[in-house]
PDB file of N, CA and C in Angstrom:
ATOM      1  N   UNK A   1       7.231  17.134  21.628  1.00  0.00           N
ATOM      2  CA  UNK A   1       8.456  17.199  22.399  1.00  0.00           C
ATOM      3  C   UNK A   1       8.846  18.673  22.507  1.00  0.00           C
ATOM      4  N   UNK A   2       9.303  18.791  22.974  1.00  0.00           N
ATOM      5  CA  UNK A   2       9.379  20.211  23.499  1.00  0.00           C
ATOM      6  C   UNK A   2      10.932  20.735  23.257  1.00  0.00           C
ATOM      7  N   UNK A   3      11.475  21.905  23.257  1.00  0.00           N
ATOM      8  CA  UNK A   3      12.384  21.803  22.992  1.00  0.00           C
ATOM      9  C   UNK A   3      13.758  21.634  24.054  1.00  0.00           C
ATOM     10  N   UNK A   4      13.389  21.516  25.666  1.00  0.00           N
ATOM     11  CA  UNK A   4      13.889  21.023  26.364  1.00  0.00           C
ATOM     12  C   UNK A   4      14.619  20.216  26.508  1.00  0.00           C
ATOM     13  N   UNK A   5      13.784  19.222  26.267  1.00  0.00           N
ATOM     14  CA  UNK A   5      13.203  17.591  25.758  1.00  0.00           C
ATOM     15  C   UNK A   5      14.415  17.169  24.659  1.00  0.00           C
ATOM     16  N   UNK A   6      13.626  18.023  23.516  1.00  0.00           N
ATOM     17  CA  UNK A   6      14.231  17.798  22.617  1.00  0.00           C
ATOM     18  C   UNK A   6      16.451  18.126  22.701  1.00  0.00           C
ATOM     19  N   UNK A   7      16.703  19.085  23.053  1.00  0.00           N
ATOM     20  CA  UNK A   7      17.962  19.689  23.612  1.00  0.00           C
ATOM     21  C   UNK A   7      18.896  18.378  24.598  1.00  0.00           C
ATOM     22  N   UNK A   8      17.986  17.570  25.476  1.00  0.00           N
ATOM     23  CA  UNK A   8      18.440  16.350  26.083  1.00  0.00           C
ATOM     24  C   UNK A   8      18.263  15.274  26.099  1.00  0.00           C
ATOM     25  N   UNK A   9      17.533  15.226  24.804  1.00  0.00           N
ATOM     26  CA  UNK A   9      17.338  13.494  24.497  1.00  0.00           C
ATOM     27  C   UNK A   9      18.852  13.052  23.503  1.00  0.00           C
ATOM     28  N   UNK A  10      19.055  11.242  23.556  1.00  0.00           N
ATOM     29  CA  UNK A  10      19.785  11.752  23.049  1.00  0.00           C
ATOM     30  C   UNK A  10      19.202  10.423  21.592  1.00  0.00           C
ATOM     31  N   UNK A  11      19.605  10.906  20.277  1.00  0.00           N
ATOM     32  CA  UNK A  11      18.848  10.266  18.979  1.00  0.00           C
ATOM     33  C   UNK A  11      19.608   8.522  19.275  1.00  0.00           C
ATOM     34  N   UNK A  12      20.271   7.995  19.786  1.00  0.00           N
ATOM     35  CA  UNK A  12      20.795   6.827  19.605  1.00  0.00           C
ATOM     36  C   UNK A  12      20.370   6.138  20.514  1.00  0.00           C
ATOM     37  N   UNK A  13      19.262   6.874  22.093  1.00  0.00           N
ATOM     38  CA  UNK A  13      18.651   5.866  22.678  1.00  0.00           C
ATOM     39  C   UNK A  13      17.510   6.073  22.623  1.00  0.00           C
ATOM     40  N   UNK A  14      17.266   7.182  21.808  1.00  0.00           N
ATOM     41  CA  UNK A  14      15.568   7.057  21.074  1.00  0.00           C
ATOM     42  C   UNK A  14      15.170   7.020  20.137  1.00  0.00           C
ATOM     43  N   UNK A  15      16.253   5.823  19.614  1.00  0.00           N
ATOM     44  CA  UNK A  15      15.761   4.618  18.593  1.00  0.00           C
ATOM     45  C   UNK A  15      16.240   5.522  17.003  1.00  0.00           C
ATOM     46  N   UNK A  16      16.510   7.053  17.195  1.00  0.00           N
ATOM     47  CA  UNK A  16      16.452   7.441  15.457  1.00  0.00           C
ATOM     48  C   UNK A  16      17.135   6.871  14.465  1.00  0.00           C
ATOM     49  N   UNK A  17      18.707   6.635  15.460  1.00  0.00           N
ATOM     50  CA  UNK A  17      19.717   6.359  14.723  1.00  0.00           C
ATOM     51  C   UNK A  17      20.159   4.880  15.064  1.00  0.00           C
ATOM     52  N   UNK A  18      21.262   4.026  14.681  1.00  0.00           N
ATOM     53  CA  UNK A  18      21.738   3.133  15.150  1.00  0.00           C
ATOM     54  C   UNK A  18      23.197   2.797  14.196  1.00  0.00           C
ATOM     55  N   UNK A  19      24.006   3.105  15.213  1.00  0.00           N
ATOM     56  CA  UNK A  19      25.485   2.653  14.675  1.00  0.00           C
ATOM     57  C   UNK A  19      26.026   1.122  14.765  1.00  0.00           C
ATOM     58  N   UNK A  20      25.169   0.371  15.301  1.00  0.00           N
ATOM     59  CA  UNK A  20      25.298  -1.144  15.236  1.00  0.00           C
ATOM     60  C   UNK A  20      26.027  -1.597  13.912  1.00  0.00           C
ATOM     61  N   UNK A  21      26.470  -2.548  14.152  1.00  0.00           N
ATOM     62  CA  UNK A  21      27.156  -3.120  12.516  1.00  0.00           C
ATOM     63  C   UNK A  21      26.948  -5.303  12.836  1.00  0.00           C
ATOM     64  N   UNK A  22      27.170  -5.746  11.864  1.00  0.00           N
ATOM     65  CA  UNK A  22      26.918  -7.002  12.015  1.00  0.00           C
ATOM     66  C   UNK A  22      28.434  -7.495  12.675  1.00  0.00           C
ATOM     67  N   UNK A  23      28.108  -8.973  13.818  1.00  0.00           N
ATOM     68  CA  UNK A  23      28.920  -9.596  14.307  1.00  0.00           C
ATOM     69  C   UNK A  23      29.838 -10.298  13.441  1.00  0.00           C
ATOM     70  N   UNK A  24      29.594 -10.478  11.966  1.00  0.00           N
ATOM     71  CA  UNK A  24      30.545 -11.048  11.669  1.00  0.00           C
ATOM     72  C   UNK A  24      31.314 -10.594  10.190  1.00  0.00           C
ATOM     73  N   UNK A  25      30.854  -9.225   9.547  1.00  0.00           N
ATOM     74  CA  UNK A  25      31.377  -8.481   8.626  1.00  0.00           C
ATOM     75  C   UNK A  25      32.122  -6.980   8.919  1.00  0.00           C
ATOM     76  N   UNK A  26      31.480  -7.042  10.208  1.00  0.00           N
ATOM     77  CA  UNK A  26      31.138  -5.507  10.689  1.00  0.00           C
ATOM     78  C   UNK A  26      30.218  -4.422   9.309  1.00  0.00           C
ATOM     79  N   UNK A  27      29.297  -5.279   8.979  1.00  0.00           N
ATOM     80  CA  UNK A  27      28.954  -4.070   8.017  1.00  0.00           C
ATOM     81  C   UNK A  27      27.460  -3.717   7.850  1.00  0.00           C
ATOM     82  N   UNK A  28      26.361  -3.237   7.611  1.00  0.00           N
ATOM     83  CA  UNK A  28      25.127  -3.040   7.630  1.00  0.00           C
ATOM     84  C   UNK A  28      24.165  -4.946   7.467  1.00  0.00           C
ATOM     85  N   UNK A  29      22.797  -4.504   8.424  1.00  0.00           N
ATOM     86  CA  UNK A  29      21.992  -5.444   7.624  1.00  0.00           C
ATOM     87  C   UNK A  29      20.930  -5.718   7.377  1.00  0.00           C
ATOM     88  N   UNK A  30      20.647  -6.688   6.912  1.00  0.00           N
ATOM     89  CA  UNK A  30      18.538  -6.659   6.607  1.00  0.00           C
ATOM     90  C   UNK A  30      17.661  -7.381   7.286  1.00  0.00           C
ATOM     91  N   UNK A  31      17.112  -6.993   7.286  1.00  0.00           N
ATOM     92  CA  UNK A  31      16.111  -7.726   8.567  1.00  0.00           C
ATOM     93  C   UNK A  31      14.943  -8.777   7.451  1.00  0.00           C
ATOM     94  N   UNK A  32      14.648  -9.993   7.417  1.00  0.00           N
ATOM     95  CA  UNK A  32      14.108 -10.794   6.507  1.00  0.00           C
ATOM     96  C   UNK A  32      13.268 -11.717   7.672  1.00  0.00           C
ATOM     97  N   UNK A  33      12.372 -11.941   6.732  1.00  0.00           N
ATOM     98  CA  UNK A  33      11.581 -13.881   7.351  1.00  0.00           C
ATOM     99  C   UNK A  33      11.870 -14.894   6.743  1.00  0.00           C
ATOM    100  N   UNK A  34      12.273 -15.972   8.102  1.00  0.00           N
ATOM    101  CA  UNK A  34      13.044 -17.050   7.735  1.00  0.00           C
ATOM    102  C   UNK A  34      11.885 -17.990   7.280  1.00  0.00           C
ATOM    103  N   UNK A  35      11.996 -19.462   7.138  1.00  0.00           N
ATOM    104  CA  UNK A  35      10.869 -20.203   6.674  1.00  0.00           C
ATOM    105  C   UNK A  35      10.290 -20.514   7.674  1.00  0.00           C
ATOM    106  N   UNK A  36      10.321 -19.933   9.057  1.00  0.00           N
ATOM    107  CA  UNK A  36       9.017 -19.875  10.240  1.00  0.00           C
ATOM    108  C   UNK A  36       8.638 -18.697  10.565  1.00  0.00           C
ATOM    109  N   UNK A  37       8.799 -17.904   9.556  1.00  0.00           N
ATOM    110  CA  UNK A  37       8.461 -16.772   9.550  1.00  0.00           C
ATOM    111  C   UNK A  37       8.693 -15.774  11.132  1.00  0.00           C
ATOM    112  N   UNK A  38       9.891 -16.282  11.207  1.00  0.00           N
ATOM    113  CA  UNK A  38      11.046 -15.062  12.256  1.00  0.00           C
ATOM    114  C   UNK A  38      11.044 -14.152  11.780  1.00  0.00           C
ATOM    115  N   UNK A  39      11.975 -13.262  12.207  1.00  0.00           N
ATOM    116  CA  UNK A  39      12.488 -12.166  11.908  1.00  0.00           C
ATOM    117  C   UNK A  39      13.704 -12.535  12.003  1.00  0.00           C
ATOM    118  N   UNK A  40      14.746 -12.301  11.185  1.00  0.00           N
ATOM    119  CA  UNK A  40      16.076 -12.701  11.234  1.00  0.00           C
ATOM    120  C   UNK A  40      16.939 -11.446  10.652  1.00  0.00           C
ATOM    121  N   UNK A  41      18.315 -11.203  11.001  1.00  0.00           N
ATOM    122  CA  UNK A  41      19.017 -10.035  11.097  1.00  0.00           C
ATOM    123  C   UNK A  41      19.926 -11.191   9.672  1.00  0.00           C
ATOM    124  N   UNK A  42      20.139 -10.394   9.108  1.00  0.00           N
ATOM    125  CA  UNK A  42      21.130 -11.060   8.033  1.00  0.00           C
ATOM    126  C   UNK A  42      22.306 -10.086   7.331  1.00  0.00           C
ATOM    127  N   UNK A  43      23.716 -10.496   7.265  1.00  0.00           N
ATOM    128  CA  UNK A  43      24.599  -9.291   7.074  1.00  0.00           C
ATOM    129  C   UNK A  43      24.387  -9.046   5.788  1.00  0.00           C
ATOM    130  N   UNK A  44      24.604  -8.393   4.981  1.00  0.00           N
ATOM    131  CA  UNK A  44      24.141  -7.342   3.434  1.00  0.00           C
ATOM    132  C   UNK A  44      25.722  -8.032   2.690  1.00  0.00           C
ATOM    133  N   UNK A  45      26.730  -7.942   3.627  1.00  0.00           N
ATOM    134  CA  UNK A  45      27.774  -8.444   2.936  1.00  0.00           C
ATOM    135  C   UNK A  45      28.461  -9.658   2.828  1.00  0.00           C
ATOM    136  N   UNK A  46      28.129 -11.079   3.474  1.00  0.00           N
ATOM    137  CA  UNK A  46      28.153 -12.314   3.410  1.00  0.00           C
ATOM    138  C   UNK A  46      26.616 -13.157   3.186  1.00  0.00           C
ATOM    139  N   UNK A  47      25.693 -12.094   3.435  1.00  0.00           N
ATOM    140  CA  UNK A  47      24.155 -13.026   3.710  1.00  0.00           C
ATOM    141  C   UNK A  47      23.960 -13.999   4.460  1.00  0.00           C
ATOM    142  N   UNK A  48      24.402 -13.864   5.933  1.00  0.00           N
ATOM    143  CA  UNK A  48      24.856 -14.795   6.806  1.00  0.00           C
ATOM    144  C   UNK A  48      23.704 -14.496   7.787  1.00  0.00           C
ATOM    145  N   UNK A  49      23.284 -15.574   8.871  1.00  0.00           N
ATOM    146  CA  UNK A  49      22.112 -14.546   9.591  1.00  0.00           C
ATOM    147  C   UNK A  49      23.329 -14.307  10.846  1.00  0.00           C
ATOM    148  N   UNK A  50      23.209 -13.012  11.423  1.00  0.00           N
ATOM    149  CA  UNK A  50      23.777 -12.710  12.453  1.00  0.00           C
ATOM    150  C   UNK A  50      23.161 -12.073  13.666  1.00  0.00           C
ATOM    151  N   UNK A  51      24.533 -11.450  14.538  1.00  0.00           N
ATOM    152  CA  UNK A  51      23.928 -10.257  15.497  1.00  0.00           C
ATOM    153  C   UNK A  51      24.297  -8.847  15.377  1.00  0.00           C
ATOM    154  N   UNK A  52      23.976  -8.469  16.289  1.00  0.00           N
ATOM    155  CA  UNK A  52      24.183  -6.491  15.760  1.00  0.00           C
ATOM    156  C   UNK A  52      25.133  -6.279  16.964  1.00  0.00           C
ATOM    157  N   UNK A  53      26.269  -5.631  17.094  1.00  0.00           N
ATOM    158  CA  UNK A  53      26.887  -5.352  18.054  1.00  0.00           C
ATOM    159  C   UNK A  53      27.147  -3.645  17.979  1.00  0.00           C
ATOM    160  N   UNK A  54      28.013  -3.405  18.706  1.00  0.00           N
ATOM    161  CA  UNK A  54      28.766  -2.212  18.756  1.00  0.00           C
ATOM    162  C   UNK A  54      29.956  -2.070  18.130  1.00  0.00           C
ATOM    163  N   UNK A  55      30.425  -0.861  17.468  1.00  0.00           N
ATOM    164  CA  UNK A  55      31.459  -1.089  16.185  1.00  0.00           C
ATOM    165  C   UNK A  55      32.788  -1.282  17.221  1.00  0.00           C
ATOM    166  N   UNK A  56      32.743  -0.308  18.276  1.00  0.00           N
ATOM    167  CA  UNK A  56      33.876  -1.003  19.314  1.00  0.00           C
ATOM    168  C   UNK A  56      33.880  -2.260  19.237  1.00  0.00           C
ATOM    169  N   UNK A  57      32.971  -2.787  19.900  1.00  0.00           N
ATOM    170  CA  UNK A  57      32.886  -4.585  20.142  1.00  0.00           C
ATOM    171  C   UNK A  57      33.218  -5.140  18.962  1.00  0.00           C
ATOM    172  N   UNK A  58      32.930  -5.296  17.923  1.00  0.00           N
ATOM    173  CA  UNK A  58      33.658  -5.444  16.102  1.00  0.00           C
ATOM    174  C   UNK A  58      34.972  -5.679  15.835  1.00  0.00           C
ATOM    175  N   UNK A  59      35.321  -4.203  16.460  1.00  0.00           N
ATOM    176  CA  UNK A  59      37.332  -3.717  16.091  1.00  0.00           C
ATOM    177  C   UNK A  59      38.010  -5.068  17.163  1.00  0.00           C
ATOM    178  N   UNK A  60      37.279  -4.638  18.316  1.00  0.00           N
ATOM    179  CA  UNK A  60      37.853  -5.593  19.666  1.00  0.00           C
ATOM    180  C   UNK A  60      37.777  -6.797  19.409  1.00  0.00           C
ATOM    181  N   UNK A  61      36.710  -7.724  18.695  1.00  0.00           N
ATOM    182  CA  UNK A  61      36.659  -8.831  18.598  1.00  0.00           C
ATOM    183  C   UNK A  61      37.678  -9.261  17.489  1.00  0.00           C
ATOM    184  N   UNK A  62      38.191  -8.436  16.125  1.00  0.00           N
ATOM    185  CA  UNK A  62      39.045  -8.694  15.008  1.00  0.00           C
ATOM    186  C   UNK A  62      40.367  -8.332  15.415  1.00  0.00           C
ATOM    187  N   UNK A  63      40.517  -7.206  16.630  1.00  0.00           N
ATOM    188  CA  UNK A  63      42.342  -7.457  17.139  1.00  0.00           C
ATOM    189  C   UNK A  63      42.143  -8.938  17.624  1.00  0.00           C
ATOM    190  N   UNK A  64      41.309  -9.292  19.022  1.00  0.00           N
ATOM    191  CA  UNK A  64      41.329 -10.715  19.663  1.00  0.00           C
ATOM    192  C   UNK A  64      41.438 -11.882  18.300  1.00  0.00           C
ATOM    193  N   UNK A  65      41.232 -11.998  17.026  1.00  0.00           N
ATOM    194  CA  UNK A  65      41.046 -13.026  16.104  1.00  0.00           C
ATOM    195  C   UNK A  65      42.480 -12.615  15.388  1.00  0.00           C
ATOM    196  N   UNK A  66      42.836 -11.352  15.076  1.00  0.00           N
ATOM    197  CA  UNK A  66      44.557 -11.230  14.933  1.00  0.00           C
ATOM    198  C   UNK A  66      45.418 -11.344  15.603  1.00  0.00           C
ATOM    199  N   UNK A  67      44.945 -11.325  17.230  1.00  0.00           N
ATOM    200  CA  UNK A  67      46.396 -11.984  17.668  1.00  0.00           C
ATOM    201  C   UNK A  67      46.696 -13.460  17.808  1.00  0.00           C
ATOM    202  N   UNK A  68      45.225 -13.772  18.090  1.00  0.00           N
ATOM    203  CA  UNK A  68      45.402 -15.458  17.876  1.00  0.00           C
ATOM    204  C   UNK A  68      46.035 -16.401  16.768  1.00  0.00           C
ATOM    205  N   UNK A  69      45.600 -15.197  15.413  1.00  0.00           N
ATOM    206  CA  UNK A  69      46.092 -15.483  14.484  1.00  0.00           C
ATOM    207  C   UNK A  69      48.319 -15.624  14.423  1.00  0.00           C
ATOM    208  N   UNK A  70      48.549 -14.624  14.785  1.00  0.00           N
ATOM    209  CA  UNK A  70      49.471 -14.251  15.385  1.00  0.00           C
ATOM    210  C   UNK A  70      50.255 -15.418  16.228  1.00  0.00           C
ATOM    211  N   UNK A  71      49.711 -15.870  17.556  1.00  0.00           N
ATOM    212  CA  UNK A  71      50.137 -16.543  17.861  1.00  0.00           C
ATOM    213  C   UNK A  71      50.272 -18.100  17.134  1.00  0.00           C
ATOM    214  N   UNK A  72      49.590 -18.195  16.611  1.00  0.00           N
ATOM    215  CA  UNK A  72      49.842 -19.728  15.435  1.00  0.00           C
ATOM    216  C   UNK A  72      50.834 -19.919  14.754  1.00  0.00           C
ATOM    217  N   UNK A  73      51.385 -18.856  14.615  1.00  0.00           N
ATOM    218  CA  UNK A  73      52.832 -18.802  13.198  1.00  0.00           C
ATOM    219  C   UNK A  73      53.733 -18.702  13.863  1.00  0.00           C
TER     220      UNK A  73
END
């Protein structure tokens, strides 16, 4: 890579990094084989199998579950 290249790539869409967090802890996770030998995303902090979102999408989805909450009382 050159240092061009290098100067305008950017590390989060070429794969180095990833700020993803799990859909339902928001927190890191492990990637395991299930008993059909998938690949399954599993959160580190419930051991739940999940998805990987965006930490925006996370915050946004837990205001939308507090106001609902909100509206119940």
């Amino acid at each position: 890579m050159t240092y061009d290249n290098y100067k305008l790539s950017n590390p989060q869409d070429d794969g180095w990094t990833s700020d993803e967090v799990t859909s339902c802890c928001g927190d890191e996770c492990e990637k395991i084989e299930d008993e059909n030998c998938e690949l399954q995303i599993v959160c580190i902090a419930c051991g739940y199998y999940c998805d990987m979102i965006e930490p925006h999408e996370y915050e946004e989805r837990q205001r939308e579950k507090y106001a609902e909450m909100k509206e119940d009382y």
